[in-house]
C-alpha atoms as a PDB file:
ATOM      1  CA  UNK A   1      35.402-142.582  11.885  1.00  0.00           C
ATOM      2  CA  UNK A   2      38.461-144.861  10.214  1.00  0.00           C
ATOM      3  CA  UNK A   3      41.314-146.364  11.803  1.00  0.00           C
ATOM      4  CA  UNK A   4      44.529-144.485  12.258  1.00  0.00           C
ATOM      5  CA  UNK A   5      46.956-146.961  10.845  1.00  0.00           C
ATOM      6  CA  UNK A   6      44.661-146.882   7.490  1.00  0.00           C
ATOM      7  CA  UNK A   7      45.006-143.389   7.849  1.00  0.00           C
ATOM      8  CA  UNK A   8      48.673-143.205   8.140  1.00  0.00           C
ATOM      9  CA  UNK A   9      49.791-145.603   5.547  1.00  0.00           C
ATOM     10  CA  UNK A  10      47.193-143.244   3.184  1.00  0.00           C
ATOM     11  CA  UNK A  11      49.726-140.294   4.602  1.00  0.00           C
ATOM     12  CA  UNK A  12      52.760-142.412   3.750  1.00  0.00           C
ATOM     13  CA  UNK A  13      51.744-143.638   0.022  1.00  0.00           C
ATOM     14  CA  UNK A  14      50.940-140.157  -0.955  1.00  0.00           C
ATOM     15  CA  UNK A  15      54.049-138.372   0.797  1.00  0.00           C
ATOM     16  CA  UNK A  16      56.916-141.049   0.128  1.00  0.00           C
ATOM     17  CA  UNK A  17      58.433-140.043   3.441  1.00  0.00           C
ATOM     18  CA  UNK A  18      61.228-142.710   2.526  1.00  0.00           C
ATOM     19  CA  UNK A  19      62.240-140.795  -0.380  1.00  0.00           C
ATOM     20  CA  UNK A  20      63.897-137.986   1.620  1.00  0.00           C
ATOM     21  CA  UNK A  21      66.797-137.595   3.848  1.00  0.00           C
ATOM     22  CA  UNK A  22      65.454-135.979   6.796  1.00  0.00           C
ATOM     23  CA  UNK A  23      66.233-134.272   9.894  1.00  0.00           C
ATOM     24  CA  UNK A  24      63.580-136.113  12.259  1.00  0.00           C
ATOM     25  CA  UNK A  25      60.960-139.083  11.907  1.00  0.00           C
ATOM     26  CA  UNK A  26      58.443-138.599   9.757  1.00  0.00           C
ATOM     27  CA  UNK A  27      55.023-140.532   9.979  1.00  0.00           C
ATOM     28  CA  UNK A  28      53.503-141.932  13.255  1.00  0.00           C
ATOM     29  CA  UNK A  29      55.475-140.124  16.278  1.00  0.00           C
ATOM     30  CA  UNK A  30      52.650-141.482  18.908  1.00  0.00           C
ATOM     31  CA  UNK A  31      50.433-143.498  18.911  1.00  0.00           C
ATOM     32  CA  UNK A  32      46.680-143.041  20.751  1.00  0.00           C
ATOM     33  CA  UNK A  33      43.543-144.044  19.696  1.00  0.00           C
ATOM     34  CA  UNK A  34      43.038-146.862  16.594  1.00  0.00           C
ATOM     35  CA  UNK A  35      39.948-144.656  16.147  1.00  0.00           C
ATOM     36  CA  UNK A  36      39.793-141.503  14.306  1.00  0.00           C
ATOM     37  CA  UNK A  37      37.058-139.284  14.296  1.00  0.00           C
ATOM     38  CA  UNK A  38      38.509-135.756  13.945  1.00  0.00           C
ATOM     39  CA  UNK A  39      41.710-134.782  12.675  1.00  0.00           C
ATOM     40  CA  UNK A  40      43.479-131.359  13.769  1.00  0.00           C
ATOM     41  CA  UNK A  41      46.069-129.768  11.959  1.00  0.00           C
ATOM     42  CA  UNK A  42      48.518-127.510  12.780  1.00  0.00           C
ATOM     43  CA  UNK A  43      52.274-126.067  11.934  1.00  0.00           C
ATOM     44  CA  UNK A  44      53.657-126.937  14.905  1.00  0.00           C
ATOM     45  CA  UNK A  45      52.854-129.362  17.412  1.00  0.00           C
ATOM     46  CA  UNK A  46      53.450-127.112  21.026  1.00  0.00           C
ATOM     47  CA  UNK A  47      51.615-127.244  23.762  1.00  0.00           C
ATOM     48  CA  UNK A  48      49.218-124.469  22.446  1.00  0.00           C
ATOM     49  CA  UNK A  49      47.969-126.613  19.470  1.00  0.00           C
ATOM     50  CA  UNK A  50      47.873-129.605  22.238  1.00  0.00           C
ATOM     51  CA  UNK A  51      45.566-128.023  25.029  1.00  0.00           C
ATOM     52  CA  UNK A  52      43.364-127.000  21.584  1.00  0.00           C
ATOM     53  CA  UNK A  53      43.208-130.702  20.535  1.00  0.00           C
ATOM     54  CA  UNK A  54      42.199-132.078  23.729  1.00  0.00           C
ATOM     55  CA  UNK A  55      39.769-129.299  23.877  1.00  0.00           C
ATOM     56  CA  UNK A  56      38.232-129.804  20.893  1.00  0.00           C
ATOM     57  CA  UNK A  57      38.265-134.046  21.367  1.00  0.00           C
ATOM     58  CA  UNK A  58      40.742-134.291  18.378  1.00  0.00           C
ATOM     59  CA  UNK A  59      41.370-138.133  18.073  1.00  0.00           C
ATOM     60  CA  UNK A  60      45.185-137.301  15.821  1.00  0.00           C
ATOM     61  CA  UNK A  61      47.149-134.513  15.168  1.00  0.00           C
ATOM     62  CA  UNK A  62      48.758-133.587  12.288  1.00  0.00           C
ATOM     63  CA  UNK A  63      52.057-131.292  11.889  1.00  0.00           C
ATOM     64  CA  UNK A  64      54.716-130.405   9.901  1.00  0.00           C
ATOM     65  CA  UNK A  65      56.564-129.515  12.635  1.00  0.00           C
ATOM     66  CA  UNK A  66      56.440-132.671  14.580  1.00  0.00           C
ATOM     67  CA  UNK A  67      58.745-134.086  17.202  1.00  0.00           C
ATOM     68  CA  UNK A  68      62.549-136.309  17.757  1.00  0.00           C
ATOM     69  CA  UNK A  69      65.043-134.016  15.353  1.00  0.00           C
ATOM     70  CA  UNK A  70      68.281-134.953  15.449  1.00  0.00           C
ATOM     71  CA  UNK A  71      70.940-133.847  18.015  1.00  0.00           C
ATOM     72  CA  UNK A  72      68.316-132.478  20.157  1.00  0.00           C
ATOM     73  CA  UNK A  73      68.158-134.296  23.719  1.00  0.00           C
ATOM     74  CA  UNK A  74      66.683-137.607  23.721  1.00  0.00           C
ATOM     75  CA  UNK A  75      65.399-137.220  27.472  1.00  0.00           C
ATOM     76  CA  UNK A  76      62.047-136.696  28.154  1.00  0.00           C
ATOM     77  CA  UNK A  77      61.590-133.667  30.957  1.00  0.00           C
ATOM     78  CA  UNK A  78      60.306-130.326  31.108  1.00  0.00           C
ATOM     79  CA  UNK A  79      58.399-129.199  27.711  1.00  0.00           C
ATOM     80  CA  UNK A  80      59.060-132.438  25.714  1.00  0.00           C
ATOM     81  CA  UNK A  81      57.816-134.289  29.096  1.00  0.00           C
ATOM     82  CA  UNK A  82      54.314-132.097  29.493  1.00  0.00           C
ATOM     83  CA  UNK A  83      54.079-132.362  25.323  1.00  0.00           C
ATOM     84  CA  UNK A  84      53.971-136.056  25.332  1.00  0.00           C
ATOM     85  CA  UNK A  85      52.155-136.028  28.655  1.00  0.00           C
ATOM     86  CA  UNK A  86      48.984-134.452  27.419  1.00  0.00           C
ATOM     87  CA  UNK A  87      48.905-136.514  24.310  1.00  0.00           C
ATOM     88  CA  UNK A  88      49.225-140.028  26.043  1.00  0.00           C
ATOM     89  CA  UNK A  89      46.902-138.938  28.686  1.00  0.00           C
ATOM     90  CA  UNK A  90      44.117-138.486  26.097  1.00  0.00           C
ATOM     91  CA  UNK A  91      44.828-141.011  23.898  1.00  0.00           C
ATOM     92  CA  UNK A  92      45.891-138.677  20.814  1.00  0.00           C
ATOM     93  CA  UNK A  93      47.924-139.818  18.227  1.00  0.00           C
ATOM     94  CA  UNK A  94      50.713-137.292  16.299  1.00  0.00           C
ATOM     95  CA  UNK A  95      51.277-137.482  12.734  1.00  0.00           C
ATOM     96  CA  UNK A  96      54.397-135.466  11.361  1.00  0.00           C
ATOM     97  CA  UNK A  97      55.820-134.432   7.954  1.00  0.00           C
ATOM     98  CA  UNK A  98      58.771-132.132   7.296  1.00  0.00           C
ATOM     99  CA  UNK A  99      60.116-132.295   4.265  1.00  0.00           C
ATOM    100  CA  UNK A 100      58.024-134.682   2.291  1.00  0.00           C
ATOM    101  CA  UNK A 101      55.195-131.790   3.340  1.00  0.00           C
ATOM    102  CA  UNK A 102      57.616-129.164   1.540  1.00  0.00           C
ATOM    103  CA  UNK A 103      57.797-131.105  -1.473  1.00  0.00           C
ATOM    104  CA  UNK A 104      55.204-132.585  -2.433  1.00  0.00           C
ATOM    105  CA  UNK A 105      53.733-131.406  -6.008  1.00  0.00           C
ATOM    106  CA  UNK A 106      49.707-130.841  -5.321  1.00  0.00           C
ATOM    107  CA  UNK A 107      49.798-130.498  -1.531  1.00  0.00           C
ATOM    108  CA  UNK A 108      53.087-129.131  -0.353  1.00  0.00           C
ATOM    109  CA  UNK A 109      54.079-126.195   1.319  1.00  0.00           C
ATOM    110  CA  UNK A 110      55.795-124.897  -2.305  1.00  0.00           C
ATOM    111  CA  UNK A 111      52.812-126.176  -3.854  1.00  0.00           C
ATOM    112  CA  UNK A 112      50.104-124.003  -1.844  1.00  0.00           C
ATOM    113  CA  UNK A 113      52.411-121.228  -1.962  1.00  0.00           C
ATOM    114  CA  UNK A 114      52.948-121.214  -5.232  1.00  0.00           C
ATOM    115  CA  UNK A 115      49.516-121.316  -5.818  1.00  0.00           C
ATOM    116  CA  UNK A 116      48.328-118.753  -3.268  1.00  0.00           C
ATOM    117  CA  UNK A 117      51.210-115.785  -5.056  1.00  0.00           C
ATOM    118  CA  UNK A 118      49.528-116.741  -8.429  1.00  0.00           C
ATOM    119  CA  UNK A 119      53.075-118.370  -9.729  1.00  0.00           C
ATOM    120  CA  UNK A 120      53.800-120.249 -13.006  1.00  0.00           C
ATOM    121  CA  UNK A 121      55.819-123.872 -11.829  1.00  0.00           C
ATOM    122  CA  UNK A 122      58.568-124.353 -14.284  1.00  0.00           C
ATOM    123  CA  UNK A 123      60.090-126.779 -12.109  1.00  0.00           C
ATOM    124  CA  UNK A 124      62.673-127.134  -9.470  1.00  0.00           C
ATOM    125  CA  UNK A 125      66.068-126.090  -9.176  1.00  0.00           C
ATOM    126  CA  UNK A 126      67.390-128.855  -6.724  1.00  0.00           C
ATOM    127  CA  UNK A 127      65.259-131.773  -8.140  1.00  0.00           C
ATOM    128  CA  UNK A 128      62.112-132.881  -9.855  1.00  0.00           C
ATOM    129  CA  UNK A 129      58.868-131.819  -8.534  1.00  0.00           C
ATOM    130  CA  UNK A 130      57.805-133.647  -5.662  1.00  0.00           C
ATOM    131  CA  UNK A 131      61.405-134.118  -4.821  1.00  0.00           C
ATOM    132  CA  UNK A 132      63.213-130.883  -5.208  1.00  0.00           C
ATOM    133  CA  UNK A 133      62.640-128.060  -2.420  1.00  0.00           C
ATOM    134  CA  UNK A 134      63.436-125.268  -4.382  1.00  0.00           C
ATOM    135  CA  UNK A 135      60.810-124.303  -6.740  1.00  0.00           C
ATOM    136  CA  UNK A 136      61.146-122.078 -10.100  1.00  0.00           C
ATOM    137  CA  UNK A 137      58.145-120.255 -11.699  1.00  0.00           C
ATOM    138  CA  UNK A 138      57.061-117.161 -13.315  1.00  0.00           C
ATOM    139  CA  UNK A 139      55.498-114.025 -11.960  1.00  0.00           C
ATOM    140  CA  UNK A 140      52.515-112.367 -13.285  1.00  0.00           C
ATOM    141  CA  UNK A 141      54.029-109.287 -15.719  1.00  0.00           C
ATOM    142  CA  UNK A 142      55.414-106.300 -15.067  1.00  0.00           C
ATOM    143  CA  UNK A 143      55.897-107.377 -11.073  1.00  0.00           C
ATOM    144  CA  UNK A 144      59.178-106.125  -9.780  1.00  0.00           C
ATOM    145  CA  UNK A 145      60.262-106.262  -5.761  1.00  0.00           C
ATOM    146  CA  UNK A 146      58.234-103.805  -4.033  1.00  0.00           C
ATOM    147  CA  UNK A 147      55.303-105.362  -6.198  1.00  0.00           C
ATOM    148  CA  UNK A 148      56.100-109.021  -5.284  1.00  0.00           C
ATOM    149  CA  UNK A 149      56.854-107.745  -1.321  1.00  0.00           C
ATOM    150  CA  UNK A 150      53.018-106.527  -1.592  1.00  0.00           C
ATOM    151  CA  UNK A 151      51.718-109.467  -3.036  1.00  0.00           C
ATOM    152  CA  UNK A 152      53.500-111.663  -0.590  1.00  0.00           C
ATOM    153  CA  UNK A 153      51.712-109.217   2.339  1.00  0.00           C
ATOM    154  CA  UNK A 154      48.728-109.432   0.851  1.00  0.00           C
ATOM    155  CA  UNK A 155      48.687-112.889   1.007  1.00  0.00           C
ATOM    156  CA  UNK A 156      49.989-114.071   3.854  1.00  0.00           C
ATOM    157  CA  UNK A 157      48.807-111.052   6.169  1.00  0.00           C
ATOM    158  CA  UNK A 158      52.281-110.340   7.037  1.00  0.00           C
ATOM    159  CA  UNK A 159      55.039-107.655   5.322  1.00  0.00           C
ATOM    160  CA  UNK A 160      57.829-109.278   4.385  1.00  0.00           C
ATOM    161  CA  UNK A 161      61.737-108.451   4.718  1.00  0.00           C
ATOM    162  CA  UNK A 162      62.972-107.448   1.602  1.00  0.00           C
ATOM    163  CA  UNK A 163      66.454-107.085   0.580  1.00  0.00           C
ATOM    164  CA  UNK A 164      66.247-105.537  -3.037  1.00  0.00           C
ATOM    165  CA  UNK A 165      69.407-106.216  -5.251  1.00  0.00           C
ATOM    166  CA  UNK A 166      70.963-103.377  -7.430  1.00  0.00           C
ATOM    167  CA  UNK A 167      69.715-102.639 -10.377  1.00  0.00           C
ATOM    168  CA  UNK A 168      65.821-103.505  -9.958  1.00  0.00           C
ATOM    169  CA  UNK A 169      63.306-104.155 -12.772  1.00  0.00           C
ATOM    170  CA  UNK A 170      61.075-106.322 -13.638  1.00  0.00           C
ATOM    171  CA  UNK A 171      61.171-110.622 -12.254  1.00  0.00           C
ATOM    172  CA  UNK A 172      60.821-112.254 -14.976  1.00  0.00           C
ATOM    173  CA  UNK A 173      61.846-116.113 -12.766  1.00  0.00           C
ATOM    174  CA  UNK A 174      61.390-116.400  -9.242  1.00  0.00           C
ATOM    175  CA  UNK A 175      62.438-118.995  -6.646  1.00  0.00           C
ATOM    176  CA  UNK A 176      60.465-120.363  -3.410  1.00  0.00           C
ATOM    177  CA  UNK A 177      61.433-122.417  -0.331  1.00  0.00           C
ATOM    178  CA  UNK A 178      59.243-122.157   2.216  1.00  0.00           C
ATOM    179  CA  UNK A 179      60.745-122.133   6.258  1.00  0.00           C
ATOM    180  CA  UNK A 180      64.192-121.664   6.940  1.00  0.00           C
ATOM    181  CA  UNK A 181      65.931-122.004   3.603  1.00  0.00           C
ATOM    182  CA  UNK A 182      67.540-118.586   3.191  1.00  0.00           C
ATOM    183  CA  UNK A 183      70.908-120.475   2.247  1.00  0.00           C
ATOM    184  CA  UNK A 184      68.925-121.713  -0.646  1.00  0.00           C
ATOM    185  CA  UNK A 185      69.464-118.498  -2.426  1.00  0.00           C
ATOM    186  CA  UNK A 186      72.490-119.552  -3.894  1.00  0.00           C
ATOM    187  CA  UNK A 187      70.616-122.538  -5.764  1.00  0.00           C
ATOM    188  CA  UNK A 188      67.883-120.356  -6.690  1.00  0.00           C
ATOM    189  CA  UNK A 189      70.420-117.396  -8.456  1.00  0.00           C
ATOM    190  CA  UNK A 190      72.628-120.223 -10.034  1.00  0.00           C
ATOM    191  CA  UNK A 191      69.195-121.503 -11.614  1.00  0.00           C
ATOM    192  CA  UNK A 192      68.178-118.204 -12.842  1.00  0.00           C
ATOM    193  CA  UNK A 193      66.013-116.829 -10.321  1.00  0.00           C
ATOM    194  CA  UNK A 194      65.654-112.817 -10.028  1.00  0.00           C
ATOM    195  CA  UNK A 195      63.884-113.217  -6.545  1.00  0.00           C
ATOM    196  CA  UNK A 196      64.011-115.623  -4.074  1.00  0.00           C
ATOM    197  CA  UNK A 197      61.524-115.956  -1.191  1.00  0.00           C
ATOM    198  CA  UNK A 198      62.075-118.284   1.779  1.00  0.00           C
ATOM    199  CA  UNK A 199      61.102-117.584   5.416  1.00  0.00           C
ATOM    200  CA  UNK A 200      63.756-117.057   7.786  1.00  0.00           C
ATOM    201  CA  UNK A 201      66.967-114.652   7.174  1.00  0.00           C
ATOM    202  CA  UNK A 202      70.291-114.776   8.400  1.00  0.00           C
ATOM    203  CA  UNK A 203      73.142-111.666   8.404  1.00  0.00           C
ATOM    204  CA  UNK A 204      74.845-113.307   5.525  1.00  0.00           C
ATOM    205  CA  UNK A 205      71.371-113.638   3.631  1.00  0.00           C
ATOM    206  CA  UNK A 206      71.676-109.759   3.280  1.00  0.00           C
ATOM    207  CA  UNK A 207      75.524-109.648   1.477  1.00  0.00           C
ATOM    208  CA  UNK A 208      74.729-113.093  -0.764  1.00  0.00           C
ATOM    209  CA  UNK A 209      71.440-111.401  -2.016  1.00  0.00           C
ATOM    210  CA  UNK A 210      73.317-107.643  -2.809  1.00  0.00           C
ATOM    211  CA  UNK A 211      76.265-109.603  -4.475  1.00  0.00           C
ATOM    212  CA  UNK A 212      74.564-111.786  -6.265  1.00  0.00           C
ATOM    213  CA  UNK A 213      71.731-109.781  -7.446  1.00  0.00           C
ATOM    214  CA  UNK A 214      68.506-110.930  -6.544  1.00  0.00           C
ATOM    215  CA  UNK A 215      66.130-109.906  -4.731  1.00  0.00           C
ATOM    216  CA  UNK A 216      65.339-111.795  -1.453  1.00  0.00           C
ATOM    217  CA  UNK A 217      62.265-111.820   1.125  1.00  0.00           C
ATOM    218  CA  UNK A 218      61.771-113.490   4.520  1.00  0.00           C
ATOM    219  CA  UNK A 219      58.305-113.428   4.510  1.00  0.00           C
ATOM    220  CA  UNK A 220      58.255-115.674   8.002  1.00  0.00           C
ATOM    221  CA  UNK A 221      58.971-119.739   8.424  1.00  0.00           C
ATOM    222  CA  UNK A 222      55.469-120.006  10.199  1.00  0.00           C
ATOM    223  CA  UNK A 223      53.344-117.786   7.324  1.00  0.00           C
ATOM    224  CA  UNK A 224      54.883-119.840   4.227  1.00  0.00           C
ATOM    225  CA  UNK A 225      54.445-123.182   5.991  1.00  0.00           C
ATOM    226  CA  UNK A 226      50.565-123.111   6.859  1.00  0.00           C
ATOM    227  CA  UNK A 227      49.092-124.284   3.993  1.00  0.00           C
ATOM    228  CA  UNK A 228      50.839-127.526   3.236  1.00  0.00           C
ATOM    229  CA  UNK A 229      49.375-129.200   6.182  1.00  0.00           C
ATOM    230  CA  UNK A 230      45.729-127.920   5.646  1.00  0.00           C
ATOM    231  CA  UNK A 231      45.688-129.309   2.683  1.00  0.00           C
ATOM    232  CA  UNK A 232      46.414-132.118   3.597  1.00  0.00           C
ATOM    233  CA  UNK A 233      43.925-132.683   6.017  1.00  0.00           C
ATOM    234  CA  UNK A 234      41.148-131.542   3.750  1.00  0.00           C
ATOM    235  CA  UNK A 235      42.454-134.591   1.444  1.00  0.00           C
ATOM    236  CA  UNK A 236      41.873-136.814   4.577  1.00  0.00           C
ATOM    237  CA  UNK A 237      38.779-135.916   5.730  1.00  0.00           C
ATOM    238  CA  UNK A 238      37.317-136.086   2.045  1.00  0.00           C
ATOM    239  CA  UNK A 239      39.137-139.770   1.954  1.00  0.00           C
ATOM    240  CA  UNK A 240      38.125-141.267   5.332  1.00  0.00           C
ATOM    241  CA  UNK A 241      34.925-139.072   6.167  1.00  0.00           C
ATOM    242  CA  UNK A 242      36.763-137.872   9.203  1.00  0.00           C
ATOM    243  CA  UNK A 243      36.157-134.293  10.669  1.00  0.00           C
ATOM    244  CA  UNK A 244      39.288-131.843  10.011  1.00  0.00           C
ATOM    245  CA  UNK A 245      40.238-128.438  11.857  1.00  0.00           C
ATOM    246  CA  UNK A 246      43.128-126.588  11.041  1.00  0.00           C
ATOM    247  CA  UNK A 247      44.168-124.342  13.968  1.00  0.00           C
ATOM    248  CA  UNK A 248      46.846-121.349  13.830  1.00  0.00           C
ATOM    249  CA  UNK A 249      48.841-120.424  16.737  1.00  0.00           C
ATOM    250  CA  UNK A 250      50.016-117.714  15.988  1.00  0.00           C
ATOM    251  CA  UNK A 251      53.702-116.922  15.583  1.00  0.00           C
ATOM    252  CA  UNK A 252      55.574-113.819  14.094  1.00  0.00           C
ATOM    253  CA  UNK A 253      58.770-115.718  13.328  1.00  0.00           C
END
């Protein structure tokens, strides 16, 4: 067991959620217990992962998808009301980090990704590592799109969307974004990038990707952004002794 704000300023050292211009508050959302004993982990924090903490007596919850983005309502009925009801009822604290999750160099989303396709970091086309969001890297040899669309399906259990530019042949630099960066591509084919993988598409995604000639694949916002938050709670529960369970509700998009 360790206290929660101990465990939270540990979260905000190692993330430098200051560093980033978000689009919601990252850190503490709510407060519960100053106890923490075990630690669950999630993507998102609905109702399903909820009703599994409070099953499972988790003392925090930790997301990347947390809650209070801007310009959505700032009332608190219906889902938002039952959401906060069930964590204040059992004392549960959440713990949220969007982009400083995405970016981080060892424990991000780009990171594990990265990591988990067997990718070569070469850096970042928007920033430095652990600031930029768009990552650059290097394939294994001799992988082209229908290759990399398999490896991406192997990995995340999921086929991807693939829209292959003219031309073909082999990727020789690839881009990654995990979530909904398909407008990314741009950045990643100005910085040299063959393919680009992100999770979400849009219609436009389709024409930018022909026209500009790379290869793109949605290979889902909820399958690239898993892994970023597990590994994160492994780091804390090897740091504070806590228990950690990472639990995936599932989610095609």
């Amino acid at each position: 067991m360790t206290n929660r704000d101990d465990l939270v300023a540990a979260c905000d050292r190692l993330l430098e959620p200051e560093r980033f211009k978000d689009y919601t508050e990252n850190g503490l959302q709510v407060a519960g217990s100053d106890r923490v004993a075990r630690v669950m982990t999630g993507v998102t924090a609905c109702q399903a992962l909820l009703d599994e903490a409070v099953a499972w007596q988790a003392d925090l919850v930790l997301v990347h998808h947390g809650y209070f983005w801007k310009n959505e309502p700032v009332t608190i009925t219906g889902m938002k009301r039952r959401r906060l009801a069930t964590l204040l009822a059992h004392d549960i604290s959440l713990l949220a980090y969007h982009l400083p999750l995405d970016a981080h160099p060892e424990l991000g989303n780009n990171a594990e990704l990265g990591r988990r396709l067997g990718f070569t970091v070469t850096g970042c086309a928007d920033g430095e590592l652990g600031e930029g969001l768009v990552w650059l890297g290097e394939p294994r040899p001799g992988l082209d799109a229908a290759g990399l669309a398999r490896d991406v399906e192997a990995c995340l259990g999921r086929q991807p969307l693939l829209v292959e530019a003219p031309g073909g042949g082999e990727i020789r630099r690839i881009a990654w974004c995990t979530g909904g960066a398909q407008d990314m591509i741009t950045v990643a084919r100005e910085a040299g990038a063959d393919a680009f993988i992100s999770g979400e598409i849009s219609e436009r995604t389709t024409h930018l990707a022909r026209e500009m000639g790379i290869h793109y694949l949605a290979a889902g916002h909820h399958a690239t952004e898993r892994y970023g938050v597990q590994a994160l709670g492994e780091r804390l529960a090897a740091e504070f002794a806590v228990e950690h369970r990472f639990v995936d509700v599932d989610n095609p998009a």
